[in-house]
Structures are given as structure tokens and as C-alpha cells.
PDB file of N, CA and C in Angstrom:
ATOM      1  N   UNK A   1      -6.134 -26.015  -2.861  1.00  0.00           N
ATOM      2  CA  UNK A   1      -5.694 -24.657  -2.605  1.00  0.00           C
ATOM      3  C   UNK A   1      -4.698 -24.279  -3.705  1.00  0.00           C
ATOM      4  N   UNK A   2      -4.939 -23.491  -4.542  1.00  0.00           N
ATOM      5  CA  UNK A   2      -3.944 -22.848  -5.383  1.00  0.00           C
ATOM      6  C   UNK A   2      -3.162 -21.749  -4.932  1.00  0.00           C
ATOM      7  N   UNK A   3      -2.140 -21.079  -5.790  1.00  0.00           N
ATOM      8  CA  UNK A   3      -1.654 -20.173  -5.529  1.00  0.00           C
ATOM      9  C   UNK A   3      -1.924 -19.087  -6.361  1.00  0.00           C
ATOM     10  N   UNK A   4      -2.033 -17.500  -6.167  1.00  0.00           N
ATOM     11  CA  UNK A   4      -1.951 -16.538  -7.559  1.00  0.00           C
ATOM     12  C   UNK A   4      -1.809 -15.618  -6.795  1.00  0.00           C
ATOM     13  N   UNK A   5      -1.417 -14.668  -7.985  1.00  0.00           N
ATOM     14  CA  UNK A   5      -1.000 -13.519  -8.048  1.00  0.00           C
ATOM     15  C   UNK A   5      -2.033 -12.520  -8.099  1.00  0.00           C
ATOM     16  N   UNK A   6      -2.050 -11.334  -7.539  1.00  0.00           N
ATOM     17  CA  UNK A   6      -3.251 -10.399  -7.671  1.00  0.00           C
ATOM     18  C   UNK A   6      -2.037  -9.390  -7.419  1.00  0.00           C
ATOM     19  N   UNK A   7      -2.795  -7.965  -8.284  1.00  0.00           N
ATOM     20  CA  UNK A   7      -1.928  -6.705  -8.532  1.00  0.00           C
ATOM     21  C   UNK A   7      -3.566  -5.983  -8.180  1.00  0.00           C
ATOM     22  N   UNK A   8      -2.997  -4.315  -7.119  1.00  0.00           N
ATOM     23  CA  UNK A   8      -4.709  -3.610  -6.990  1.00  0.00           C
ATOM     24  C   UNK A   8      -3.522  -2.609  -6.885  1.00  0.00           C
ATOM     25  N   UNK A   9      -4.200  -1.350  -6.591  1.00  0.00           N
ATOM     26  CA  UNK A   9      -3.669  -0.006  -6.300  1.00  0.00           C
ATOM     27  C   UNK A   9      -4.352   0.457  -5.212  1.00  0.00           C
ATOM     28  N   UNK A  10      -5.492  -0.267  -4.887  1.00  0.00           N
ATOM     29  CA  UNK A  10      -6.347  -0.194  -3.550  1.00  0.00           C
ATOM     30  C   UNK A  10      -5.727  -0.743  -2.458  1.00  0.00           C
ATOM     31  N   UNK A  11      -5.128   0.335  -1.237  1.00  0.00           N
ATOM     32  CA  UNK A  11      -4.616  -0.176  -0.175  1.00  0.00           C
ATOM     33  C   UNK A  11      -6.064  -1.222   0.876  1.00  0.00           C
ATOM     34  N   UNK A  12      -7.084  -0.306   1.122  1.00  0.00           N
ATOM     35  CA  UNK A  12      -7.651  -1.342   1.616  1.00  0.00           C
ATOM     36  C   UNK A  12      -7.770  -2.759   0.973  1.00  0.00           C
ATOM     37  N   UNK A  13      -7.943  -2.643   0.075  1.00  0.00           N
ATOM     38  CA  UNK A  13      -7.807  -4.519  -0.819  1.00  0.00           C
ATOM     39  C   UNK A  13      -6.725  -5.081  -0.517  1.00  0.00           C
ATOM     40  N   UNK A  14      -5.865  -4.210  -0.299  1.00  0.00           N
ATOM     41  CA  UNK A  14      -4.485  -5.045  -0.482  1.00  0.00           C
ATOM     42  C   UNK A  14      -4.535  -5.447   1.019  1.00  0.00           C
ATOM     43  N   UNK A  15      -4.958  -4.518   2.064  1.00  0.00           N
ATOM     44  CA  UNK A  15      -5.138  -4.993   3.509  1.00  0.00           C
ATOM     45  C   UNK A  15      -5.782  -6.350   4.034  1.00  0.00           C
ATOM     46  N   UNK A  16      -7.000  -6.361   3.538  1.00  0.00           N
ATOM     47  CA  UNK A  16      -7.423  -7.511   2.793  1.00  0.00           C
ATOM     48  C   UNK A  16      -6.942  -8.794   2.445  1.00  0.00           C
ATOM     49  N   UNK A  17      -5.897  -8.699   1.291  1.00  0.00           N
ATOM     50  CA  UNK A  17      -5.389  -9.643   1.040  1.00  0.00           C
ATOM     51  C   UNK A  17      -4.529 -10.056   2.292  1.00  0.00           C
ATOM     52  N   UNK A  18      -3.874  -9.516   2.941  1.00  0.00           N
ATOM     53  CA  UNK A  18      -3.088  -9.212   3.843  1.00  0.00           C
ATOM     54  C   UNK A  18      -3.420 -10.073   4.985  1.00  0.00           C
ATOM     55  N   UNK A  19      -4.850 -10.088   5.447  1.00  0.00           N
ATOM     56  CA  UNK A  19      -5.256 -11.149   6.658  1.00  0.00           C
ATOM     57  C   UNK A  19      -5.920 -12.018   5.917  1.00  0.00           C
ATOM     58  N   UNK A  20      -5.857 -12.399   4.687  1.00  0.00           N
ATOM     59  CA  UNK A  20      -6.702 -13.630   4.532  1.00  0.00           C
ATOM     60  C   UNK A  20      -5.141 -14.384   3.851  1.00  0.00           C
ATOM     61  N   UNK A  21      -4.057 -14.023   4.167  1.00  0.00           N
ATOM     62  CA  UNK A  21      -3.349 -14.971   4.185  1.00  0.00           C
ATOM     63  C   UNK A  21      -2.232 -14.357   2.977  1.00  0.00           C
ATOM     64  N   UNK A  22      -2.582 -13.503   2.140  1.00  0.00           N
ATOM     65  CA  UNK A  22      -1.702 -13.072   1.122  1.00  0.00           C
ATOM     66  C   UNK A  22      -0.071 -12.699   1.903  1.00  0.00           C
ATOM     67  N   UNK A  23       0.691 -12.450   0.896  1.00  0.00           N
ATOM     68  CA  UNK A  23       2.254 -12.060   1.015  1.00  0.00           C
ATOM     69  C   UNK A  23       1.862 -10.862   0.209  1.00  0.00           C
ATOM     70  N   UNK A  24       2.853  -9.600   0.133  1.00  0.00           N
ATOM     71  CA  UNK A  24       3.122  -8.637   0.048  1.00  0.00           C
ATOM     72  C   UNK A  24       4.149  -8.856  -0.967  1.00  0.00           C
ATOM     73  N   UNK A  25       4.485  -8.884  -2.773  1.00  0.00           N
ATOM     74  CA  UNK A  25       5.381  -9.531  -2.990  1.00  0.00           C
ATOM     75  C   UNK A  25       6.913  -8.246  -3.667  1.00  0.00           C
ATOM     76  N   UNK A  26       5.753  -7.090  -3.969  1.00  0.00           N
ATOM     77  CA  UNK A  26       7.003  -5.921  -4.319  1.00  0.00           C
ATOM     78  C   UNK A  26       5.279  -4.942  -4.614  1.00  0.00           C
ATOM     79  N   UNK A  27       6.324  -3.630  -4.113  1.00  0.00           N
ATOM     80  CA  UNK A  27       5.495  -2.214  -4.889  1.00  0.00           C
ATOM     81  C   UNK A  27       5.917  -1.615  -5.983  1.00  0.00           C
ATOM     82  N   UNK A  28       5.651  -1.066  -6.940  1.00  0.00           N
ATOM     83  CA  UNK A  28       5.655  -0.430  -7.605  1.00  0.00           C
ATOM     84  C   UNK A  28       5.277   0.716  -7.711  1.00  0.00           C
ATOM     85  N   UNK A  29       5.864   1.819  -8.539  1.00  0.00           N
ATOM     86  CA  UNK A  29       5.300   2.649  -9.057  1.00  0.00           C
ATOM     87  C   UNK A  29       5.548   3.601 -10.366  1.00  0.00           C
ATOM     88  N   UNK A  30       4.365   3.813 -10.191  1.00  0.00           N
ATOM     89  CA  UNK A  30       4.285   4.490 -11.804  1.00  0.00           C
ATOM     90  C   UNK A  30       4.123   6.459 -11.494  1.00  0.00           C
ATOM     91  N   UNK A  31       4.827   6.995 -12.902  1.00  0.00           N
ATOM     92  CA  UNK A  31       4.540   8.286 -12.928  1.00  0.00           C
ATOM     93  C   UNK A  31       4.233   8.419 -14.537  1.00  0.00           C
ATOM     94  N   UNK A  32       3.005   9.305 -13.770  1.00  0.00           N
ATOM     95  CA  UNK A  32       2.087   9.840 -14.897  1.00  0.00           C
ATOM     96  C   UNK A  32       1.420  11.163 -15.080  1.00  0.00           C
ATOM     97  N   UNK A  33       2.074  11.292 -14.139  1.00  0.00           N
ATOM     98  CA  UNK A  33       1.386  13.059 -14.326  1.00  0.00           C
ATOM     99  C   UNK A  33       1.589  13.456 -12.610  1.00  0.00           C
ATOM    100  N   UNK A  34       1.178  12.082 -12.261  1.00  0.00           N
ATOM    101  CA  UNK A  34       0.216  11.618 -10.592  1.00  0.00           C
ATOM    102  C   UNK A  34       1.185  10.654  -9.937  1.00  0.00           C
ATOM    103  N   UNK A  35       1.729  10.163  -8.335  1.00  0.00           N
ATOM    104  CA  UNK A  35       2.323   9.415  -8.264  1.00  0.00           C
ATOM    105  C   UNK A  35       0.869   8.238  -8.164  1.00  0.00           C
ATOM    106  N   UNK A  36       1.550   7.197  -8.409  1.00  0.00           N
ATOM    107  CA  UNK A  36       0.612   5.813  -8.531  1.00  0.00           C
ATOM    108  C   UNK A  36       1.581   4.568  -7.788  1.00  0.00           C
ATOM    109  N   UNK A  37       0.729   4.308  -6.891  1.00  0.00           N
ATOM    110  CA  UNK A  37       1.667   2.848  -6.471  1.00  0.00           C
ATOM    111  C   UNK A  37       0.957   1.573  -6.970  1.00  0.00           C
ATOM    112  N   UNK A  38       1.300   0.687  -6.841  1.00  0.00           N
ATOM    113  CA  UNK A  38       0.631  -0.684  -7.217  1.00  0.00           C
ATOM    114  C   UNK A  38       1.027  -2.206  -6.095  1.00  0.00           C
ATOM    115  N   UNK A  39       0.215  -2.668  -5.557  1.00  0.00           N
ATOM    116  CA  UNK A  39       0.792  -3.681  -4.606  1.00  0.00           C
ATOM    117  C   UNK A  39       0.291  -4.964  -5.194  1.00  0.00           C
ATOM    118  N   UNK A  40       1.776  -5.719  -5.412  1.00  0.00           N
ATOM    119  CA  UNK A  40       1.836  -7.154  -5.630  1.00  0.00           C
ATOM    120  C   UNK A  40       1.457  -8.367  -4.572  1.00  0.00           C
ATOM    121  N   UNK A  41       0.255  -8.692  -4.757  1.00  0.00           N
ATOM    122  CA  UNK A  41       0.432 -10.086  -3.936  1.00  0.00           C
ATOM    123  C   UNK A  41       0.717 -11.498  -4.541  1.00  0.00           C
ATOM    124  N   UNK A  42       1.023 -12.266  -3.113  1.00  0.00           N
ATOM    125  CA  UNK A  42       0.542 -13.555  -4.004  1.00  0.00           C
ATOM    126  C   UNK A  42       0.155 -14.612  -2.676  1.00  0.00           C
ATOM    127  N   UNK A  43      -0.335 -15.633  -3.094  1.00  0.00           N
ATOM    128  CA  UNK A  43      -0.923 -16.346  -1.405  1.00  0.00           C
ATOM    129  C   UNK A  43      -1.922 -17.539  -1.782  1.00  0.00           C
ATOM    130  N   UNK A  44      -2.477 -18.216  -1.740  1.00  0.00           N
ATOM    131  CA  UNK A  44      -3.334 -19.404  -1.559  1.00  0.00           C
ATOM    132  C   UNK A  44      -4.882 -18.817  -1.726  1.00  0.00           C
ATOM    133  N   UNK A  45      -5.968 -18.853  -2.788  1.00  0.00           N
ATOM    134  CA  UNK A  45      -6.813 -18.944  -2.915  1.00  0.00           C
ATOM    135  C   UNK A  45      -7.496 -17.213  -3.069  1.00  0.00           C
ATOM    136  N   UNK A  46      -6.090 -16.480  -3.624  1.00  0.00           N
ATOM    137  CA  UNK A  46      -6.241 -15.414  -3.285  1.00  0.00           C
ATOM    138  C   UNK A  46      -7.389 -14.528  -4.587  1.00  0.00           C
ATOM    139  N   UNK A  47      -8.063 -15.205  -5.821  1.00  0.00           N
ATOM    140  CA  UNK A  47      -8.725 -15.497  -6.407  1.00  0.00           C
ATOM    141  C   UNK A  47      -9.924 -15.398  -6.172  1.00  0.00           C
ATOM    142  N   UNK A  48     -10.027 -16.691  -4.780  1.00  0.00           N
ATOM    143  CA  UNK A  48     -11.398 -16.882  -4.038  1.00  0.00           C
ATOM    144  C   UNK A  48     -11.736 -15.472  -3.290  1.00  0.00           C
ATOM    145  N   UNK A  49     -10.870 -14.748  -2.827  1.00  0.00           N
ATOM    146  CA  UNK A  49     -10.779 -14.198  -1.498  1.00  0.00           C
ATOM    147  C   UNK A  49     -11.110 -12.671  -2.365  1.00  0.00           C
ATOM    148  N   UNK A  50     -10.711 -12.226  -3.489  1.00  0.00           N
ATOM    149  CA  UNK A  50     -11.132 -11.342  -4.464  1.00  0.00           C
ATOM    150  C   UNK A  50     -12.175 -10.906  -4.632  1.00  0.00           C
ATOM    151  N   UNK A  51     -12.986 -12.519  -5.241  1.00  0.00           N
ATOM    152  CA  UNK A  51     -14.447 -12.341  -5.742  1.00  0.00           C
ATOM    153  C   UNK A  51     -15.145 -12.242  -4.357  1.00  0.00           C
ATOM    154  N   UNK A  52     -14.716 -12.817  -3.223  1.00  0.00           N
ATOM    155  CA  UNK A  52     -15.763 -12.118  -2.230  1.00  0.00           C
ATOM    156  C   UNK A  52     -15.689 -10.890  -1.754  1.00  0.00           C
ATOM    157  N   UNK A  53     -13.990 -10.237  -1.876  1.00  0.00           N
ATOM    158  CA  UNK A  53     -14.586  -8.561  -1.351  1.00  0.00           C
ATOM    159  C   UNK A  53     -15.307  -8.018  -2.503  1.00  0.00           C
ATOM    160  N   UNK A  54     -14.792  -8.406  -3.941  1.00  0.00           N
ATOM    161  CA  UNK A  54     -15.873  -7.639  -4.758  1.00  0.00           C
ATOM    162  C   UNK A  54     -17.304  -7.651  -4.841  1.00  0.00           C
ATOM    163  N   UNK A  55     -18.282  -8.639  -4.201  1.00  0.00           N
ATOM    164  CA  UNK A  55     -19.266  -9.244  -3.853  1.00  0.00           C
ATOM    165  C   UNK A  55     -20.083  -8.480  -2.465  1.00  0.00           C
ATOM    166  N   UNK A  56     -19.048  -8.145  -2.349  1.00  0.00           N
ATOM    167  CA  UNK A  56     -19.816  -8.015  -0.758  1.00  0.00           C
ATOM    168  C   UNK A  56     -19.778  -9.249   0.451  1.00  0.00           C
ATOM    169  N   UNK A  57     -19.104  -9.837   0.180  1.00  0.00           N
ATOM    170  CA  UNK A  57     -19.301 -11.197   1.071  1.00  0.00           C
ATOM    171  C   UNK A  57     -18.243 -11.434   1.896  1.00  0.00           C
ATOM    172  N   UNK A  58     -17.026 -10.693   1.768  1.00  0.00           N
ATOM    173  CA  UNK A  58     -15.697 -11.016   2.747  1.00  0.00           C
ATOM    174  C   UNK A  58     -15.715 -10.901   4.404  1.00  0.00           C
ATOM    175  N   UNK A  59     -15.032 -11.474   4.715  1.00  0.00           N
ATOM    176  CA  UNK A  59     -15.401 -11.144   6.729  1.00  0.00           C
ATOM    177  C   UNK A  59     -14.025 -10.942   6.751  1.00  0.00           C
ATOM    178  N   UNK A  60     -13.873  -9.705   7.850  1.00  0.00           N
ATOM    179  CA  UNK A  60     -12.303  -9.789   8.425  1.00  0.00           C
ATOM    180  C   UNK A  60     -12.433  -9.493   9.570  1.00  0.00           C
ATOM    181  N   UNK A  61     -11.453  -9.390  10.570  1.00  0.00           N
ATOM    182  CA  UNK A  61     -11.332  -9.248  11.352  1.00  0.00           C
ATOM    183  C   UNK A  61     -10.960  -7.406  11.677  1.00  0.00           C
ATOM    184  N   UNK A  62     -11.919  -6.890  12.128  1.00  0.00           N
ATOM    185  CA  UNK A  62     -11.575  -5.401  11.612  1.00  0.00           C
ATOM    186  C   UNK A  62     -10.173  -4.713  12.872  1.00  0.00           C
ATOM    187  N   UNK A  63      -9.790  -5.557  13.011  1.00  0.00           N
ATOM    188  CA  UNK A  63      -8.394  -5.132  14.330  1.00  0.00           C
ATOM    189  C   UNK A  63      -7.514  -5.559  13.616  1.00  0.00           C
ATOM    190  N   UNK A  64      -7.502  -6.778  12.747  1.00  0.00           N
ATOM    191  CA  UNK A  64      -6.207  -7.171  11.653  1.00  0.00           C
ATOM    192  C   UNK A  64      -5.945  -6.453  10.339  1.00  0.00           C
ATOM    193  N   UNK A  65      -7.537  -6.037   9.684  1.00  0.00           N
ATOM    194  CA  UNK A  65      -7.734  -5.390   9.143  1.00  0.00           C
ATOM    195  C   UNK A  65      -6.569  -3.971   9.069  1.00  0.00           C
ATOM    196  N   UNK A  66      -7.042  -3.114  10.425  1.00  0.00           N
ATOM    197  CA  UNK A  66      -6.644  -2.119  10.870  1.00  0.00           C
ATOM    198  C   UNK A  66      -5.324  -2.374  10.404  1.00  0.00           C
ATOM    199  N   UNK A  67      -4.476  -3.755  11.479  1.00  0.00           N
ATOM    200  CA  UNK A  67      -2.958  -3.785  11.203  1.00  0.00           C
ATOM    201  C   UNK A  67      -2.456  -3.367  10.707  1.00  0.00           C
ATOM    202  N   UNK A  68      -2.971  -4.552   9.293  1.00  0.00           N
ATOM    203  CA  UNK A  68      -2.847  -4.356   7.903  1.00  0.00           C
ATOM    204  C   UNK A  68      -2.306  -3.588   7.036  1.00  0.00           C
ATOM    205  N   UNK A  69      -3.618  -2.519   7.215  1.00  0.00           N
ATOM    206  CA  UNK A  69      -3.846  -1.483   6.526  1.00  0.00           C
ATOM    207  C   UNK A  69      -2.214  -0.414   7.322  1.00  0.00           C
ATOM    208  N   UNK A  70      -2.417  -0.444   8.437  1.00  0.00           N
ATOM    209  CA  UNK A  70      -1.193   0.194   8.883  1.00  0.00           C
ATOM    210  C   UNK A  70       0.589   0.093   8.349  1.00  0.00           C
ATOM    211  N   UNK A  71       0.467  -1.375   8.140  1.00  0.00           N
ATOM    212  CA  UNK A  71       1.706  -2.242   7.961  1.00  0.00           C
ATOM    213  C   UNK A  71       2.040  -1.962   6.151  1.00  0.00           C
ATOM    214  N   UNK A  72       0.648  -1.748   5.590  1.00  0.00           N
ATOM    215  CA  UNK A  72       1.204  -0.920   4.004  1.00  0.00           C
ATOM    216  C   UNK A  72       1.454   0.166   3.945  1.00  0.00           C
ATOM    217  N   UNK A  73       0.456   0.769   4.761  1.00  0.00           N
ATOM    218  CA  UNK A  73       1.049   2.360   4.636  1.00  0.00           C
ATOM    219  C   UNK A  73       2.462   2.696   5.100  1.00  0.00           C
ATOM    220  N   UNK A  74       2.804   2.017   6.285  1.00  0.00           N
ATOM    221  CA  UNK A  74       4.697   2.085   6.596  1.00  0.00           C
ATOM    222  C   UNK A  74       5.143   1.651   5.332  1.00  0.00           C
ATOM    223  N   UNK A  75       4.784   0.286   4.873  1.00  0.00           N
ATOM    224  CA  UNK A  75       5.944   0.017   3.700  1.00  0.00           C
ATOM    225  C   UNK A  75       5.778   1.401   2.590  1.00  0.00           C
ATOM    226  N   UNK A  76       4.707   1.431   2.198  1.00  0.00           N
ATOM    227  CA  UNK A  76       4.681   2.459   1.173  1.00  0.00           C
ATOM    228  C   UNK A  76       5.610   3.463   1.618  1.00  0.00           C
ATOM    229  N   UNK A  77       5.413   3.887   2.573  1.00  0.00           N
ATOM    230  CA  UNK A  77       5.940   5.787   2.634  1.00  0.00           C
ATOM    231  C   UNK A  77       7.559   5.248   2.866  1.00  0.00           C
ATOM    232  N   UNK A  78       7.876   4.041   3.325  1.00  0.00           N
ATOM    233  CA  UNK A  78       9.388   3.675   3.518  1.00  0.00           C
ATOM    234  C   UNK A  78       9.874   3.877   1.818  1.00  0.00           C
ATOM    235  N   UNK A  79       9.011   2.636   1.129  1.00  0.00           N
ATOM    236  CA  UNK A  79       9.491   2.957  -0.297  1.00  0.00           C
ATOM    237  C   UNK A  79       9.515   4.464  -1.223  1.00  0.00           C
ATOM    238  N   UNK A  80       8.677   4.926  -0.866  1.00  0.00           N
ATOM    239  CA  UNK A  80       9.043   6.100  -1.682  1.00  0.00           C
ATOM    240  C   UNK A  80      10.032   7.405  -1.313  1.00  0.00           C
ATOM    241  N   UNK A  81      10.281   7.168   0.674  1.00  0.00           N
ATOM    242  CA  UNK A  81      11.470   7.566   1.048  1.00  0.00           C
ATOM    243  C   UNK A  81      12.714   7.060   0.363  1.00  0.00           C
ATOM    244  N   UNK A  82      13.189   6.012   0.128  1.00  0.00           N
ATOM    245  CA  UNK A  82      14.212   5.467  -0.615  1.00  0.00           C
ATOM    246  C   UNK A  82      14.094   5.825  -1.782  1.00  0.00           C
ATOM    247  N   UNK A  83      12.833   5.811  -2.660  1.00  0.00           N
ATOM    248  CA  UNK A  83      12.813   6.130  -3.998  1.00  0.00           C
ATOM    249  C   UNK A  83      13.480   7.809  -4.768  1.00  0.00           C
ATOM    250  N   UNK A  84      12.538   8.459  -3.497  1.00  0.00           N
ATOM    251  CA  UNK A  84      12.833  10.063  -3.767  1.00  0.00           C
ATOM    252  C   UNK A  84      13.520  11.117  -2.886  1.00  0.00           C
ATOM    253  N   UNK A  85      13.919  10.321  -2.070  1.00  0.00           N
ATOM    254  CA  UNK A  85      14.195  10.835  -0.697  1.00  0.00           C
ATOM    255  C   UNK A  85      13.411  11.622  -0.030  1.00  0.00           C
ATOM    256  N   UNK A  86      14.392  11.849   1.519  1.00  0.00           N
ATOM    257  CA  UNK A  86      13.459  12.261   2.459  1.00  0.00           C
ATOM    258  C   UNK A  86      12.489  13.540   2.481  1.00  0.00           C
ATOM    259  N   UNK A  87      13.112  15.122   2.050  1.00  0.00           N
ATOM    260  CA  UNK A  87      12.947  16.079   1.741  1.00  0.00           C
ATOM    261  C   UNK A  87      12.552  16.388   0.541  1.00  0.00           C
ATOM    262  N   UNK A  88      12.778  15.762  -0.920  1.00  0.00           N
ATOM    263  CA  UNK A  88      12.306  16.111  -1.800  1.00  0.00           C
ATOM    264  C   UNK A  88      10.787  17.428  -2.245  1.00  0.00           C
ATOM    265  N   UNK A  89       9.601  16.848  -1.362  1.00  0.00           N
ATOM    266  CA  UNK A  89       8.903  17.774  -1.147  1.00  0.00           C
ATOM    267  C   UNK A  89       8.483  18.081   0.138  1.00  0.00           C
ATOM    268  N   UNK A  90       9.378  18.948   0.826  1.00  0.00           N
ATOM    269  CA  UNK A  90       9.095  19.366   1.611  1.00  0.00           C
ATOM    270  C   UNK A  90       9.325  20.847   1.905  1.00  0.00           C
ATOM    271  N   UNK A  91       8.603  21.551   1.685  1.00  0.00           N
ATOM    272  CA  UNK A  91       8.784  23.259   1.056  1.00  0.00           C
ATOM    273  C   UNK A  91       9.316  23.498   2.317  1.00  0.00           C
ATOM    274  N   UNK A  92       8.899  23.472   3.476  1.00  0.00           N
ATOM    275  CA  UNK A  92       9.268  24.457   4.395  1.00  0.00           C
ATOM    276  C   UNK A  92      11.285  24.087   4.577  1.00  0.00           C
ATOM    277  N   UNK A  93      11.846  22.910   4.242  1.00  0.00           N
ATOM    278  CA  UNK A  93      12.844  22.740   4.477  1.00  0.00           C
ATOM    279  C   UNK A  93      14.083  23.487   3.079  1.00  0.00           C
ATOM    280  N   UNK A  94      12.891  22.677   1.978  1.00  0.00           N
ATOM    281  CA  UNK A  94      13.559  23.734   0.822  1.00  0.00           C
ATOM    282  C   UNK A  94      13.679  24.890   0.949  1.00  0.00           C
ATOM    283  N   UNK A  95      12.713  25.893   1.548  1.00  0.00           N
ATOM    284  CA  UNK A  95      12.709  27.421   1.858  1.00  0.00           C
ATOM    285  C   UNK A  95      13.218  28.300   3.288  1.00  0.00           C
ATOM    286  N   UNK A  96      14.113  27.316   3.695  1.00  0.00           N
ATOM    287  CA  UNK A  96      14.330  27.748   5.314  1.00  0.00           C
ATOM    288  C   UNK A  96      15.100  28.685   5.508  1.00  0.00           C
ATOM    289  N   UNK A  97      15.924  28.841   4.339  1.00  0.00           N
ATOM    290  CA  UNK A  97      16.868  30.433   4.414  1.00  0.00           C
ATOM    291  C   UNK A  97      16.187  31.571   4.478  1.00  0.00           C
ATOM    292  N   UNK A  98      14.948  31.201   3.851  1.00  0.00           N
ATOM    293  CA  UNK A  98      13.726  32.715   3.632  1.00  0.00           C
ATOM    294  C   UNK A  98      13.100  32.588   4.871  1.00  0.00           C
ATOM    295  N   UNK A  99      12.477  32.236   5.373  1.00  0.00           N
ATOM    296  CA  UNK A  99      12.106  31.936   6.721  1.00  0.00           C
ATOM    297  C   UNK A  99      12.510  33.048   7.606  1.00  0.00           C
ATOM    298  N   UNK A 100      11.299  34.068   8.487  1.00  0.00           N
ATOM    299  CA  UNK A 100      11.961  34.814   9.479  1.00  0.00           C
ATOM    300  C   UNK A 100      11.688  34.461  10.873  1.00  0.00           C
ATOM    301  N   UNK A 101      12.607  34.627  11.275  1.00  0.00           N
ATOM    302  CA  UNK A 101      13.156  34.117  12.517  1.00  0.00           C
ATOM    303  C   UNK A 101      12.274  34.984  13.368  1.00  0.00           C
ATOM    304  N   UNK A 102      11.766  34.394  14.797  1.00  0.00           N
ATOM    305  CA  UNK A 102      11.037  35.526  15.405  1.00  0.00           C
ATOM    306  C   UNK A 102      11.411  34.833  17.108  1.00  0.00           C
TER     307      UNK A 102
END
């Protein structure tokens, strides 16, 4: 059993990695025009576990799966709350003085 590192921008992959045993190791992100995140793993055979979703051949458990997939999307939107804060884009709060009252 080895260990490695895998970097995707694909949350389902990263969900993926996620029940076949991966760690979650930092997010990133990039600006480019576009926001872009990037999720670091790292975990035991995580290599092996690659070439079979790219294949077509992976099995998961589609309820851990689900988790998963849930448990990045919290981290994500946590991180980019800290990153940019809470309101940053949020028009209706930026514009609430204009706003008529009824």
C-alpha cells in the first residue's frame, strides 16, 4: 500500500477519494477571471483508486458517496466565507438602503 498525493478541481472525484479512504489535505484557490478551487488529497493507493474512476470501474457506496460530496461542499463554502467574507456578493444586502419598504 503506498501513499500519494492527488490534486482534481472535480468535487465529485474528490468525493470519491473521500470514501475510498483519502484525507482532505488543504483547498485552494485560484483567480482568473473565474473563481477556481482545487482539492488536495492524500491517502493509501489513491493512484489505484484514480485509474478506476477514470475507467469506469470504481464502486462506492452511493449514501457515503452522497456524505462526501456534502462534507466538501460545507468545507468549500466555509473556506471561501473566511477567504472573502460573508456578504461580499450579496447584492440585496449591499443595496438595502435602496430597497422599498412595503
Amino acid at each position: 500500500m503506498n501513499t500519494s498525493r492527488l490534486e482534481t478541481t472535480d468535487i465529485f472525484r474528490g468525493a470519491f477519494f473521500l470514501c475510498m479512504g483519502g484525507a482532505l489535505s488543504c483547498v485552494k484557490f485560484r483567480r482568473d477571471g473565474r473563481k477556481n478551487a482545487s482539492f488536495l488529497f492524500t491517502g493509501p493507493d489513491l493512484d489505484r483508486h484514480d485509474r478506476d474512476y477514470m475507467n469506469g470501474q470504481a464502486r462506492v457506496n452511493p449514501l457515503q458517496l452522497k456524505e462526501s460530496l456534502n462534507r466538501l461542499r460545507d468545507i468549500l463554502f466555509e473556506r471561501l466565507r473566511e477567504k472573502e467574507g460573508r456578504y461580499d456578493c450579496d447584492r440585496q444586502r449591499n443595496h438595502r438602503g435602496r430597497q422599498i419598504r412595503r
